[in-house]
Protein backbone atom coordinates (compact mmCIF):
# COMPACT_ATOMS: atom_id res chain seq x y z
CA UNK A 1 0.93 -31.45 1.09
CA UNK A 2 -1.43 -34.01 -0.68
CA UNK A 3 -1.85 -32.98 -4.33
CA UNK A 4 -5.93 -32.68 -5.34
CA UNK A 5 -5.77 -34.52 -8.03
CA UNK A 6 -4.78 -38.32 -7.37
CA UNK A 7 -2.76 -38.46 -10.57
CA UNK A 8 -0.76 -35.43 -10.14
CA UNK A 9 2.45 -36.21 -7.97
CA UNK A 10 3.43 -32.04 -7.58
CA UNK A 11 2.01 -29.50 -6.30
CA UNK A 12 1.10 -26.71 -8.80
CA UNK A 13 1.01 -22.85 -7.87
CA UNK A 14 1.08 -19.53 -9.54
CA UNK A 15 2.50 -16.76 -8.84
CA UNK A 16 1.08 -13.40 -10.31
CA UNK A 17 2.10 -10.34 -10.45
CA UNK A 18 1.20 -6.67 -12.08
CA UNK A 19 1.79 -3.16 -12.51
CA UNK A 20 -0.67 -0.72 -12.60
CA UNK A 21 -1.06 3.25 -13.23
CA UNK A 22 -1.02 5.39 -10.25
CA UNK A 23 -1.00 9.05 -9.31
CA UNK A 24 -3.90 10.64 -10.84
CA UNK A 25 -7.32 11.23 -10.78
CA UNK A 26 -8.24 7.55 -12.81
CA UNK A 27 -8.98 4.60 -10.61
CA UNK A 28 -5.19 2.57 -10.76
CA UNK A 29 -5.57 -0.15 -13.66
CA UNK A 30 -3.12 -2.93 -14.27
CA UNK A 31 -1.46 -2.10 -17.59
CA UNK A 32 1.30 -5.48 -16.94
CA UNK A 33 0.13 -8.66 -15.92
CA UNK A 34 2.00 -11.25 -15.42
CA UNK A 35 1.59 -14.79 -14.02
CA UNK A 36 4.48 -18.16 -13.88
CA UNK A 37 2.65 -21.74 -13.32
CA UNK A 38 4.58 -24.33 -12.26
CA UNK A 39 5.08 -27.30 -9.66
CA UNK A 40 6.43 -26.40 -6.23
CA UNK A 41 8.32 -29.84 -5.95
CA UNK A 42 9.81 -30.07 -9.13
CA UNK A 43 13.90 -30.02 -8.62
CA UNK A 44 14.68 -27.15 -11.67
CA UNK A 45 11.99 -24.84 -12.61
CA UNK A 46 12.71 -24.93 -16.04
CA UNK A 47 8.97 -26.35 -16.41
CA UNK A 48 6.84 -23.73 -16.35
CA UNK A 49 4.20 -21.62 -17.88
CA UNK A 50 4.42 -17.91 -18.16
CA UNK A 51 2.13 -15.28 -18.88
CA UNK A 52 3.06 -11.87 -19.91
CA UNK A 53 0.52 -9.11 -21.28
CA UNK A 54 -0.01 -5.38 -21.74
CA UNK A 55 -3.84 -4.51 -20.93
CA UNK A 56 -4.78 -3.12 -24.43
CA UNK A 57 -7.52 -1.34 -23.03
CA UNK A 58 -4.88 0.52 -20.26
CA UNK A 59 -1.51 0.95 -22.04
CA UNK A 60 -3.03 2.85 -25.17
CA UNK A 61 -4.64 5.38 -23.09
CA UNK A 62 -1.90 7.74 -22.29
CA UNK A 63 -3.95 9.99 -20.11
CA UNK A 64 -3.11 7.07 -18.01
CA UNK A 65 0.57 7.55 -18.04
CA UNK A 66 0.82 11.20 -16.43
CA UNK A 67 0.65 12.41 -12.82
CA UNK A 68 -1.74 14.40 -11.35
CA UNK A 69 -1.87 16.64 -8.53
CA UNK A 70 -5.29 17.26 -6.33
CA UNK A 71 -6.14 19.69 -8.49
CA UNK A 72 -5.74 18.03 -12.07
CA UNK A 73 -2.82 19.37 -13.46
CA UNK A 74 -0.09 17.57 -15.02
CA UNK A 75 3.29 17.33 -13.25
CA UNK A 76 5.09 13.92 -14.41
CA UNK A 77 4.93 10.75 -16.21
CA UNK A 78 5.00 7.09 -15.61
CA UNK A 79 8.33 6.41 -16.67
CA UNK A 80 7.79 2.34 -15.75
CA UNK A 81 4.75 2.68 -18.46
CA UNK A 82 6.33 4.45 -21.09
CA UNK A 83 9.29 1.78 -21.23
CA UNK A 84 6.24 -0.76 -20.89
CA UNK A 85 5.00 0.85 -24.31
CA UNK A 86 8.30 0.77 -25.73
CA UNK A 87 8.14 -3.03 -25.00
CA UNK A 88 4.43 -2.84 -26.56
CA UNK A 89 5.28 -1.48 -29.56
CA UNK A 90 8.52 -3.75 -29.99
CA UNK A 91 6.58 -6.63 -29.05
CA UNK A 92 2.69 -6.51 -30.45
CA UNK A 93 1.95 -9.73 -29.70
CA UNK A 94 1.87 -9.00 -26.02
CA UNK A 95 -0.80 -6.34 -26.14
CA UNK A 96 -4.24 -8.11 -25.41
CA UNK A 97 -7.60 -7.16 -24.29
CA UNK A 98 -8.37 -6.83 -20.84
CA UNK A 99 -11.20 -10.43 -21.07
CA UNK A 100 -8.69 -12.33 -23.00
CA UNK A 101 -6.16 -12.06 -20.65
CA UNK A 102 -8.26 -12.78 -17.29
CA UNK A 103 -10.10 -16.00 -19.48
CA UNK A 104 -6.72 -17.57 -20.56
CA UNK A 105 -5.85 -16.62 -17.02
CA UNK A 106 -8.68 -18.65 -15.64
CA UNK A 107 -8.47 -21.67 -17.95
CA UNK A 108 -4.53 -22.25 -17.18
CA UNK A 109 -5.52 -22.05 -13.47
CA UNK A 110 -8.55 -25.00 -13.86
CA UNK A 111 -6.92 -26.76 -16.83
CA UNK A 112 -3.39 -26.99 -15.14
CA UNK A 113 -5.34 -27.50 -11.59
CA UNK A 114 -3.05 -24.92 -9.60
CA UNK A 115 -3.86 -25.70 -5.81
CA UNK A 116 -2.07 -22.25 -4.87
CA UNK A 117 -2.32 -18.86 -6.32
CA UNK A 118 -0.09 -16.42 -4.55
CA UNK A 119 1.33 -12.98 -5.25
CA UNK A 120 4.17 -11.09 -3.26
CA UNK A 121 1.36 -8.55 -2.26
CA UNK A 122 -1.85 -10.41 -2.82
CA UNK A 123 -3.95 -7.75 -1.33
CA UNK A 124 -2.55 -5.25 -3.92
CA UNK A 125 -2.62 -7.12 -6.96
CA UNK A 126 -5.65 -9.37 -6.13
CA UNK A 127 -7.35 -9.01 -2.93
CA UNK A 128 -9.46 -10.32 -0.42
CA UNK A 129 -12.37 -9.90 1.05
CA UNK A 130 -13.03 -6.35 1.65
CA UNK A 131 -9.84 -5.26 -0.54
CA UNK A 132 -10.33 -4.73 -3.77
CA UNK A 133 -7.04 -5.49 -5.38
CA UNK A 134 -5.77 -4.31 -8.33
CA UNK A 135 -7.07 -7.15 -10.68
CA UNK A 136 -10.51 -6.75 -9.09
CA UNK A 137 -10.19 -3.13 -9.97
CA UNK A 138 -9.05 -3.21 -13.78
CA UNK A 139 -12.25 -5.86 -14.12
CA UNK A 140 -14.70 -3.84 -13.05
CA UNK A 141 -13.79 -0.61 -14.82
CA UNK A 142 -13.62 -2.86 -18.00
CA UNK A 143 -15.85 -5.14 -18.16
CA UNK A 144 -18.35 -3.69 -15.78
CA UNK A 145 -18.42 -7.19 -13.41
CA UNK A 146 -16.65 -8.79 -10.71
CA UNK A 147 -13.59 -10.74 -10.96
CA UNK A 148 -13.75 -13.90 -8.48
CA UNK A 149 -11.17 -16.20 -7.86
CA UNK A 150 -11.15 -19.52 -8.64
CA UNK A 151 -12.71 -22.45 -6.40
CA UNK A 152 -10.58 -24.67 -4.54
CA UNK A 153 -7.37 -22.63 -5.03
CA UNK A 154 -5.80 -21.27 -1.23
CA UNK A 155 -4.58 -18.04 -1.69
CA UNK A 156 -1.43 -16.76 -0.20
CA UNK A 157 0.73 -13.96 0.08
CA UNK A 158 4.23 -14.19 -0.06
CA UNK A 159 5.44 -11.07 1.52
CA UNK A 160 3.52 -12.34 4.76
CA UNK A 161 5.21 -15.46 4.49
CA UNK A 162 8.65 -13.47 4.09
CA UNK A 163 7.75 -11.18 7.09
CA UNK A 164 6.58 -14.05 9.52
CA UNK A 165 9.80 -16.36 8.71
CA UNK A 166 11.71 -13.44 8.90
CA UNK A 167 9.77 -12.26 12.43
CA UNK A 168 10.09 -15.53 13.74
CA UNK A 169 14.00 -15.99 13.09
CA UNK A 170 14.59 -12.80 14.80
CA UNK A 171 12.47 -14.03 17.92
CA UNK A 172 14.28 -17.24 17.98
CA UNK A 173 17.67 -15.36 17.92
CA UNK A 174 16.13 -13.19 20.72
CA UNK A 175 15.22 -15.87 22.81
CA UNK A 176 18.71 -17.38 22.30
């Protein structure tokens, strides 16, 4: 891999990840987001930049938190989000608005020029194309425009790197 940038000797990637609200009648919104930034071909990845958030916007709207059936009524919670407000609460300086999250999001990407943005389910928490992820989602309910990804970053998802190294060991040993 030859880095971009001419004076960078790694190879920078982040990884993101979220969790959103699911099982009722709202669209699902990411109320964690999460992304680590760091260079692939440093020896210990003690050298890295996290980010860890609460969507504002999301976690203090606890219609968000219950499940729905078909026909509207209530039959559970989102345990995951009501430990995520716990961790809220405890922790207020984690709770940020949906467009100051995605622009320090942005600016680490450009300003620490990541060559690779992956996810373990891009298509979920990002997407491509036709697949509007997760993150794509939570944008446009919030701030009424599309979230694009960043120029000159490849995109890749690690759980189809996982399944085709794990597909391809299996044929080997099959062939064998």
């Amino acid at each position: 891999m030859t880095p971009r940038n001419k004076h960078n000797t790694g190879t920078i990637a982040c990884v993101v990840d979220t969790e959103c609200s699911y099982i009722n009648k709202n669209p699902r919104m990411v109320y964690h987001f999460g992304a680590t930034f760091g260079d692939l071909e440093q020896e210990n990845s003690f050298n890295v930049i996290k980010m860890d958030y609460y969507v504002k916007e999301v976690i203090s709207d606890i219609d968000l938190f219950l499940f729905q059936n078909r026909e509207g009524d209530n039959f559970g919670y989102n345990k995951s989000m009501a430990r995520a407000l716990k961790d809220a609460i405890q922790n207020p300086y984690k709770v940020k608005p949906w467009k100051d999250i995605i622009t320090e999001f942005q600016e680490k990407i450009y300003a620490m020029n990541v060559e690779y943005l992956t996810s373990y389910n891009f298509n979920f928490d990002i997407g491509i194309g036709d697949k509007i992820g997760t993150i794509r989602k939570t944008h446009q309910q919030l701030t009424d425009k599309n979230f694009y990804l960043p120029r000159n970053v490849d995109v890749v998802c690690l759980m189809d790197i996982a399944g085709t190294l794990f597909m391809n060991n299996d044929y080997d040993r099959w062939l064998k």
